[in-house]
PDB file of N, CA and C in Angstrom:
ATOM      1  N   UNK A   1       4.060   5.351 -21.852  1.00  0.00           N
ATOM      2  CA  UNK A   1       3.687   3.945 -21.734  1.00  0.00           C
ATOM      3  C   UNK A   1       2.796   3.747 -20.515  1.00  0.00           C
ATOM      4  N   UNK A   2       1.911   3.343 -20.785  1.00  0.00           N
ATOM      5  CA  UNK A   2       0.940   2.349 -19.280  1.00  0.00           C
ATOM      6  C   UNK A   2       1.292   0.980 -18.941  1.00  0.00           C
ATOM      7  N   UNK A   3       1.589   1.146 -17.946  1.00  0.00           N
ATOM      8  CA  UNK A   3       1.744  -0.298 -17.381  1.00  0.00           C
ATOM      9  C   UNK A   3       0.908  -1.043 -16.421  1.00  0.00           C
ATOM     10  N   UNK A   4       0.931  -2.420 -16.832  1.00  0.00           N
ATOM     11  CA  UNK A   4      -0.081  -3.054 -15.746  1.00  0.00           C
ATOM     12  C   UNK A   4       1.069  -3.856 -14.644  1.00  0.00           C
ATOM     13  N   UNK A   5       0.354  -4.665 -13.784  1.00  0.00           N
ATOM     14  CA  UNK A   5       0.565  -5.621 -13.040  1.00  0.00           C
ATOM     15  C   UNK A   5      -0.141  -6.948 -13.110  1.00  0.00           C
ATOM     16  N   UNK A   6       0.112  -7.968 -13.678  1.00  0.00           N
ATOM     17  CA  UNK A   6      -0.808  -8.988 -13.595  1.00  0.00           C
ATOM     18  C   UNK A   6      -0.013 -10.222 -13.090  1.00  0.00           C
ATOM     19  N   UNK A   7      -0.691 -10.908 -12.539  1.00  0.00           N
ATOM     20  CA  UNK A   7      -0.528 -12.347 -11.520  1.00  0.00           C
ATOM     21  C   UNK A   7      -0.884 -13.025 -11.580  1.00  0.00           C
ATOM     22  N   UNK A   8      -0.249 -14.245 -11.483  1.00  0.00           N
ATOM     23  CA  UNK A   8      -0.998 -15.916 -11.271  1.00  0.00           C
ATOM     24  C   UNK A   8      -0.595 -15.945 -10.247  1.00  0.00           C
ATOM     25  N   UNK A   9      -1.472 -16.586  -9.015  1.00  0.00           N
ATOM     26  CA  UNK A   9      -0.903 -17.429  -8.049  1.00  0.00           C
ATOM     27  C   UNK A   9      -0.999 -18.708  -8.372  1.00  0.00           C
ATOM     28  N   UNK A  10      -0.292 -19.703  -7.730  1.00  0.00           N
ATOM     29  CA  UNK A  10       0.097 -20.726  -8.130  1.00  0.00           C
ATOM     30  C   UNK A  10      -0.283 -21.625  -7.016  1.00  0.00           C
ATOM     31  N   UNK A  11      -0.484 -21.349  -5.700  1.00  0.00           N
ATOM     32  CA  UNK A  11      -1.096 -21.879  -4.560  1.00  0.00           C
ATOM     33  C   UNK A  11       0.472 -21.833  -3.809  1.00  0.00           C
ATOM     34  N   UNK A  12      -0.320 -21.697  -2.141  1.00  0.00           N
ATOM     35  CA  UNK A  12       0.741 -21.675  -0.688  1.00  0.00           C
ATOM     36  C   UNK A  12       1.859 -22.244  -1.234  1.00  0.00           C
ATOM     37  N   UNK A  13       2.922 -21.783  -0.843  1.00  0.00           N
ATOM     38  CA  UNK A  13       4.474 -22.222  -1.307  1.00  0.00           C
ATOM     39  C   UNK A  13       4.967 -22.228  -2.137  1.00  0.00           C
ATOM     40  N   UNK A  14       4.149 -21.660  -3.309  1.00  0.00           N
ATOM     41  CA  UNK A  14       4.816 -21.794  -4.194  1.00  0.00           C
ATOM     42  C   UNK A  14       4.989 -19.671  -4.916  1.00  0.00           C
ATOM     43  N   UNK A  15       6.290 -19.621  -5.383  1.00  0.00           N
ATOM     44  CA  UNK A  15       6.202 -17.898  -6.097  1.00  0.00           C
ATOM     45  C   UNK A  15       5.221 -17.322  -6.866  1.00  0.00           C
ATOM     46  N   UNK A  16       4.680 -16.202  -6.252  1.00  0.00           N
ATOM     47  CA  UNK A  16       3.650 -15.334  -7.454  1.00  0.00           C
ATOM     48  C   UNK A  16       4.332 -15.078  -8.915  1.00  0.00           C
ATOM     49  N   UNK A  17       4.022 -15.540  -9.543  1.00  0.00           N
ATOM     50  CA  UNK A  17       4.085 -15.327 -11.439  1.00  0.00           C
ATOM     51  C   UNK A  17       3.794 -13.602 -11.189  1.00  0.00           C
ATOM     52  N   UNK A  18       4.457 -12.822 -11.702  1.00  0.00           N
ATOM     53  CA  UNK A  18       4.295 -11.196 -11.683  1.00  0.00           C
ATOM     54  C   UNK A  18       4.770 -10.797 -12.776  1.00  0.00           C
ATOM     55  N   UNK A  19       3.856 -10.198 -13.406  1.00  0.00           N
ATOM     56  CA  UNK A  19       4.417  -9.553 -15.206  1.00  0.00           C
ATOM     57  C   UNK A  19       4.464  -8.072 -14.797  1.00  0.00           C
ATOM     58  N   UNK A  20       4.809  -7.332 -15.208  1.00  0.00           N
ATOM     59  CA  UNK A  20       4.633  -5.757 -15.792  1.00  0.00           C
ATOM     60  C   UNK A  20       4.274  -6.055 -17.101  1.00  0.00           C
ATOM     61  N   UNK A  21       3.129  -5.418 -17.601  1.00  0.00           N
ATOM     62  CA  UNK A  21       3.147  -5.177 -19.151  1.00  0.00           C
ATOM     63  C   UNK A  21       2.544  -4.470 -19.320  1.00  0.00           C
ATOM     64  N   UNK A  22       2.962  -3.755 -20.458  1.00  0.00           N
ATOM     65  CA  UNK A  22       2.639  -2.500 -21.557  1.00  0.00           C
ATOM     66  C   UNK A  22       1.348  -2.782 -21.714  1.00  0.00           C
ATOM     67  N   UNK A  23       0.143  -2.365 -21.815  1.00  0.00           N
ATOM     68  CA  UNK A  23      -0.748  -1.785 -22.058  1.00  0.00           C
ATOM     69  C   UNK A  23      -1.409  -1.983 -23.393  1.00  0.00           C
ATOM     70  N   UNK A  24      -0.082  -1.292 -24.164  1.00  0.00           N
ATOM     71  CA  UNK A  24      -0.344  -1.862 -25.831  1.00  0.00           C
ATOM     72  C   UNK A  24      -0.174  -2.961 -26.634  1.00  0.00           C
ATOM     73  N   UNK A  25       0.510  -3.919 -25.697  1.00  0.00           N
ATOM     74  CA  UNK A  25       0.530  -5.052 -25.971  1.00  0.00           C
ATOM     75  C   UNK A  25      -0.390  -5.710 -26.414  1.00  0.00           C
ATOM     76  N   UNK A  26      -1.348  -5.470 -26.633  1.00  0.00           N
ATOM     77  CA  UNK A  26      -2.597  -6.084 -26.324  1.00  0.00           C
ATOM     78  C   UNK A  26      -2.626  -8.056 -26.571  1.00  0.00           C
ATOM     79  N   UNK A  27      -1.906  -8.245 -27.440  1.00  0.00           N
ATOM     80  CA  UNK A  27      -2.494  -9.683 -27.786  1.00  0.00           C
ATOM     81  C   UNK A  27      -1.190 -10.266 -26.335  1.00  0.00           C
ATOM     82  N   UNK A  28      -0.464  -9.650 -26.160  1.00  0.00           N
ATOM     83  CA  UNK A  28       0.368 -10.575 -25.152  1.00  0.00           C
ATOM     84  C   UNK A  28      -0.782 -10.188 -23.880  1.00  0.00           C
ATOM     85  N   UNK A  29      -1.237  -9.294 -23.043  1.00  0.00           N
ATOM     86  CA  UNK A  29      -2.265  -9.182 -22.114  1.00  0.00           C
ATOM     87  C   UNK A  29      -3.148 -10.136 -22.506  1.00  0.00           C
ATOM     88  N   UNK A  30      -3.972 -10.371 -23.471  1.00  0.00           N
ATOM     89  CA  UNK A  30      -4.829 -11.036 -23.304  1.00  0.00           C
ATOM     90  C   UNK A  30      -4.603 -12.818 -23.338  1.00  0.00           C
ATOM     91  N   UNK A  31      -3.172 -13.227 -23.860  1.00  0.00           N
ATOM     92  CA  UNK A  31      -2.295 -14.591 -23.653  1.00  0.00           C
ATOM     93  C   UNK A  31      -2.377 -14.232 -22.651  1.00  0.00           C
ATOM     94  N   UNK A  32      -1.837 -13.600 -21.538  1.00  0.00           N
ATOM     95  CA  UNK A  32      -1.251 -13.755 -20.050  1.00  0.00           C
ATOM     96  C   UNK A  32      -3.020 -14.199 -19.573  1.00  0.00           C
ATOM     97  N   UNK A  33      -3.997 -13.527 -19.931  1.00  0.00           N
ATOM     98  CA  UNK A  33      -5.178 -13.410 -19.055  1.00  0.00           C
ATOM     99  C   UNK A  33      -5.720 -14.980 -18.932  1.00  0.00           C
ATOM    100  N   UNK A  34      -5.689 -15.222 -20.657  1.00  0.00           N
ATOM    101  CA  UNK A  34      -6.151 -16.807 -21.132  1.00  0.00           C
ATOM    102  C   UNK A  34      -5.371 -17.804 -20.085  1.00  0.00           C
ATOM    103  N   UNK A  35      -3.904 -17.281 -19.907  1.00  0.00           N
ATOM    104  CA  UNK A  35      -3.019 -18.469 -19.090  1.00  0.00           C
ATOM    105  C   UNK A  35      -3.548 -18.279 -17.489  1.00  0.00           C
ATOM    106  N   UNK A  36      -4.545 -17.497 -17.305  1.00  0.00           N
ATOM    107  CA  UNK A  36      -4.631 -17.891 -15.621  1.00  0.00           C
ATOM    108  C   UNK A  36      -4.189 -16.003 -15.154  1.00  0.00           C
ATOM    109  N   UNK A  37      -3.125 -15.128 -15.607  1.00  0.00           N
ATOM    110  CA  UNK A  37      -3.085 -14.055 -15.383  1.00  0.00           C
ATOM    111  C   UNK A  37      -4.483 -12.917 -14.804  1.00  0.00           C
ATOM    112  N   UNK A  38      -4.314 -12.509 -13.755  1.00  0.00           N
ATOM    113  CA  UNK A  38      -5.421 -11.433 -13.717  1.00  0.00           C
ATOM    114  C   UNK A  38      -4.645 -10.303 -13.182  1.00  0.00           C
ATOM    115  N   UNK A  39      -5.401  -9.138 -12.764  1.00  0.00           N
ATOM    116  CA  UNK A  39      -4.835  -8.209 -12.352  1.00  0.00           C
ATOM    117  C   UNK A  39      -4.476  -8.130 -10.961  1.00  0.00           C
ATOM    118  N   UNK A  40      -2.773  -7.143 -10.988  1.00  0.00           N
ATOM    119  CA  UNK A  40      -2.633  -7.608  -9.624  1.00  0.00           C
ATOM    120  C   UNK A  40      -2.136  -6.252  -8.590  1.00  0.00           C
ATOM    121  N   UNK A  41      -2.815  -6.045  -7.319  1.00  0.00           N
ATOM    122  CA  UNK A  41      -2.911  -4.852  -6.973  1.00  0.00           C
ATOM    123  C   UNK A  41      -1.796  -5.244  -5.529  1.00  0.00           C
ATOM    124  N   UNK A  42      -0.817  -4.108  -5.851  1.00  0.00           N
ATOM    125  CA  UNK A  42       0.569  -4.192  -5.259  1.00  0.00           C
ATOM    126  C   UNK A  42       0.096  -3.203  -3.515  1.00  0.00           C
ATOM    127  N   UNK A  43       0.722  -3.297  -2.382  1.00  0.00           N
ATOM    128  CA  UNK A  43       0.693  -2.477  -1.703  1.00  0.00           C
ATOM    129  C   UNK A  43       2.315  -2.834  -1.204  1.00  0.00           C
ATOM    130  N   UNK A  44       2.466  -1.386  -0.345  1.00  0.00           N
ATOM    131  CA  UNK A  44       3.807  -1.206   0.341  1.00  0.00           C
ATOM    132  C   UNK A  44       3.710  -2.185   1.736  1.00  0.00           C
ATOM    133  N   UNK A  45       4.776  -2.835   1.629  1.00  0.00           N
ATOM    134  CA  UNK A  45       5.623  -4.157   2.615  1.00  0.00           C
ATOM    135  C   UNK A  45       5.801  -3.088   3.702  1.00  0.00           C
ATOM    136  N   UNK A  46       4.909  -2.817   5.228  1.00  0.00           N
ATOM    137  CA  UNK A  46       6.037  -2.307   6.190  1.00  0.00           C
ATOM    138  C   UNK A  46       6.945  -2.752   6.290  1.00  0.00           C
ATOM    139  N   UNK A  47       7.250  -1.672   7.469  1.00  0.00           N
ATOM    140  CA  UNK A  47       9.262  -2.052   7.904  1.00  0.00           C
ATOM    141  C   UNK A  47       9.369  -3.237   9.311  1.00  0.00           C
ATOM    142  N   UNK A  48      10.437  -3.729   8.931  1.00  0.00           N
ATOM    143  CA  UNK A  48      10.664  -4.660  10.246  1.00  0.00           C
ATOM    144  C   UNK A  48      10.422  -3.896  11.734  1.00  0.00           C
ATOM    145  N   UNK A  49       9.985  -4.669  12.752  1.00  0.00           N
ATOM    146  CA  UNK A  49      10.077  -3.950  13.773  1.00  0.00           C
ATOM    147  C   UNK A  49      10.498  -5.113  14.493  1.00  0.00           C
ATOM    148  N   UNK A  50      11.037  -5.258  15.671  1.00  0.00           N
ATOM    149  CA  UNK A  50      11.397  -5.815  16.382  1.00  0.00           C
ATOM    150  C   UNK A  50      10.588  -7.060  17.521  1.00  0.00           C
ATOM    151  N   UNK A  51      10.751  -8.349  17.293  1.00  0.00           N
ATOM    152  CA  UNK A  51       9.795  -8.822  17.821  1.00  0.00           C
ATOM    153  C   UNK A  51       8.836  -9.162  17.082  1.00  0.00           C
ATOM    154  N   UNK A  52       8.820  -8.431  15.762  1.00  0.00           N
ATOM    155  CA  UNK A  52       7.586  -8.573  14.921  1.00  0.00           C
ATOM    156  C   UNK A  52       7.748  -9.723  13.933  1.00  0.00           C
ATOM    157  N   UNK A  53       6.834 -10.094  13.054  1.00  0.00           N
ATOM    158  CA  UNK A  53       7.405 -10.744  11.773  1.00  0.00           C
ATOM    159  C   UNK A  53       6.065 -10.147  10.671  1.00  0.00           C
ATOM    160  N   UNK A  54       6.963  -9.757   9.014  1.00  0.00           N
ATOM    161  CA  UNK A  54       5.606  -9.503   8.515  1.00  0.00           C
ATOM    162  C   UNK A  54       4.779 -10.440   7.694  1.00  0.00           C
ATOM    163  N   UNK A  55       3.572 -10.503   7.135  1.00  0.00           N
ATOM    164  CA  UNK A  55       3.437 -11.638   6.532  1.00  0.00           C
ATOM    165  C   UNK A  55       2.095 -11.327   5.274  1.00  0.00           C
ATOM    166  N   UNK A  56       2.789 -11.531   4.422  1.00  0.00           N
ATOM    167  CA  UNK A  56       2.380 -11.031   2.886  1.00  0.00           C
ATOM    168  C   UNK A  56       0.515 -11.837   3.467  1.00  0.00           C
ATOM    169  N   UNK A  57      -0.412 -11.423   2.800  1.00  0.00           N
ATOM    170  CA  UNK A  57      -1.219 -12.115   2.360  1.00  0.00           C
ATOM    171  C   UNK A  57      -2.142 -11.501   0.565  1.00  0.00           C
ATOM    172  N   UNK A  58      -2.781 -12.863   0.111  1.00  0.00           N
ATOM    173  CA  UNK A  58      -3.396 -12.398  -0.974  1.00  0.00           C
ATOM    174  C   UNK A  58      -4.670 -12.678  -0.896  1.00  0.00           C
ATOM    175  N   UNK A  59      -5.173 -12.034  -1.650  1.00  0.00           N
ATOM    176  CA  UNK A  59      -6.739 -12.177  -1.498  1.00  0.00           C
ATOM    177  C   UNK A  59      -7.534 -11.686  -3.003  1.00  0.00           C
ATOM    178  N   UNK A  60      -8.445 -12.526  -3.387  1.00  0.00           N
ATOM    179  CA  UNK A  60      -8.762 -12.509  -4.651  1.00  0.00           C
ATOM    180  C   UNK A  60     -10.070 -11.876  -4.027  1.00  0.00           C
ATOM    181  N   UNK A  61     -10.029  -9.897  -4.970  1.00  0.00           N
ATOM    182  CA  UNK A  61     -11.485  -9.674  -4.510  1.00  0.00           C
ATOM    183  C   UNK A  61     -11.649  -8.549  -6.038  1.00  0.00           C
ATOM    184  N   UNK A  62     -12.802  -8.576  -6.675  1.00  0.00           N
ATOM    185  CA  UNK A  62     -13.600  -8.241  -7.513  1.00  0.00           C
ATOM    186  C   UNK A  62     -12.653  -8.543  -8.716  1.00  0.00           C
ATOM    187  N   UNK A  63     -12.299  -9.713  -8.644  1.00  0.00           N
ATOM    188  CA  UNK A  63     -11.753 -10.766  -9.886  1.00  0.00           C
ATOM    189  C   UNK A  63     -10.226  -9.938  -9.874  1.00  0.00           C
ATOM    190  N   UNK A  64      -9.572  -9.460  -8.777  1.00  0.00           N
ATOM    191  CA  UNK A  64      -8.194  -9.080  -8.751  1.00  0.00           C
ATOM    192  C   UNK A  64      -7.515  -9.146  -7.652  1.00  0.00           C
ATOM    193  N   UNK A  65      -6.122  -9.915  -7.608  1.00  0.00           N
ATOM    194  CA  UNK A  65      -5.323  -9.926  -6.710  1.00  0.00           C
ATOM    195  C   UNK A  65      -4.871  -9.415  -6.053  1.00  0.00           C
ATOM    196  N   UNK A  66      -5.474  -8.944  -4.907  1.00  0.00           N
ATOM    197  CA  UNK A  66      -5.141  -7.717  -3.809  1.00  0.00           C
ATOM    198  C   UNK A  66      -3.885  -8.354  -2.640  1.00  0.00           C
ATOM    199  N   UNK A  67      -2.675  -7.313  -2.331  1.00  0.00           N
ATOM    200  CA  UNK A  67      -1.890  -8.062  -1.862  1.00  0.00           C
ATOM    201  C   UNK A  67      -1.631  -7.086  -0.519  1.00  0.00           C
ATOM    202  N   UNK A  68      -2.181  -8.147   0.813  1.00  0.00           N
ATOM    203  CA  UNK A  68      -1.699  -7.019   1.836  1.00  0.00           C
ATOM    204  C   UNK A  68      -0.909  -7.559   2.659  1.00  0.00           C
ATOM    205  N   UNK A  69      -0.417  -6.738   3.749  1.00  0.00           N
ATOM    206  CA  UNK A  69       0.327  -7.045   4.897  1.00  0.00           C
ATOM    207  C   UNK A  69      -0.180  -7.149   6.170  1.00  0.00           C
ATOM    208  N   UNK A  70       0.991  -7.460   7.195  1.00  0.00           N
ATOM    209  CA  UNK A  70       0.148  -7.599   8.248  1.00  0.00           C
ATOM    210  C   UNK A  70       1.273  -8.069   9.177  1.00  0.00           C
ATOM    211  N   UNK A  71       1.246  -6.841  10.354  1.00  0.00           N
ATOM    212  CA  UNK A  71       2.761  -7.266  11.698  1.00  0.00           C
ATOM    213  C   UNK A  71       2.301  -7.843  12.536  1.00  0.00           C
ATOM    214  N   UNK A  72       2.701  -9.194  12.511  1.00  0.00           N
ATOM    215  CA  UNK A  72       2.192 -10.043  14.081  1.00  0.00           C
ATOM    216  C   UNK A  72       3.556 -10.278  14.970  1.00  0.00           C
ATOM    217  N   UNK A  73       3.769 -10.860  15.454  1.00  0.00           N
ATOM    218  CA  UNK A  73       4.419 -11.244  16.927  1.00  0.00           C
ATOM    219  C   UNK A  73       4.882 -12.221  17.159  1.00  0.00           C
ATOM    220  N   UNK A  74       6.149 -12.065  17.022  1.00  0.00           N
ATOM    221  CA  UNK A  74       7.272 -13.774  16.650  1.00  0.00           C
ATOM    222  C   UNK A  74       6.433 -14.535  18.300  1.00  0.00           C
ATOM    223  N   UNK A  75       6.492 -15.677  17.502  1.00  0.00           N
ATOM    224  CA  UNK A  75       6.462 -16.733  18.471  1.00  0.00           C
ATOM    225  C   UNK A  75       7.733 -16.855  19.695  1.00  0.00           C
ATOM    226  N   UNK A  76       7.232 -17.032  20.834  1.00  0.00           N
ATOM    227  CA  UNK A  76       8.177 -16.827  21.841  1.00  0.00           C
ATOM    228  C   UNK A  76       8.718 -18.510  21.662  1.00  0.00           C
ATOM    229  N   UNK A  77      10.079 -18.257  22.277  1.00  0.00           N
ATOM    230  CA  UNK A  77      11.403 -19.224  21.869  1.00  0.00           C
ATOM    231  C   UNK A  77      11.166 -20.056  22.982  1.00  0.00           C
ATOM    232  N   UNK A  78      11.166 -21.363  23.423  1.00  0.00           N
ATOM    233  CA  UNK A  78      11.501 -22.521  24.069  1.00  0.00           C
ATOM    234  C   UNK A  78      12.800 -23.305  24.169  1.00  0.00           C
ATOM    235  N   UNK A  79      12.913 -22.315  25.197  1.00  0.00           N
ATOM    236  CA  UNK A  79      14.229 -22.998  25.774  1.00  0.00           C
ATOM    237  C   UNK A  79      14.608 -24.313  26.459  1.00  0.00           C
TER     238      UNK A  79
END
């Protein structure tokens, strides 16, 4: 079996729509595509580090949903 990844985003705050589907599906791939679905390109979440926080971002580039990361630096606390 081949499998895809395809995605809707839905805009800030709200959950990515994420399918797996078969390949051979074909008429359900091309429903998902018609509904807003495109392809969606997964990367690995680093690990927590301390002090850190991570923070998903997406980015729509050559008509596919590229999904990266990125460790920034908790905001310091006010006491």
């Amino acid at each position: 079996m081949n499998k895809i990844l395809l995605a809707r985003y839905n805009g800030v705050g709200q959950p990515l729509d994420l399918r797996e589907v078969d390949t051979q599906q074909g008429l359900y791939v091309t429903e998902l595509r018609e509904a807003g679905f495109v392809d969606f390109v997964a990367s690995e979440q680093p690990m927590e580090q301390p002090g850190k926080t991570i923070v998903e971002s997406l980015e729509m580039i050559d008509g596919k949903l590229v999904q990266t990361w990125s460790i920034q630096d908790l905001p310091e606390s006010v006491d």
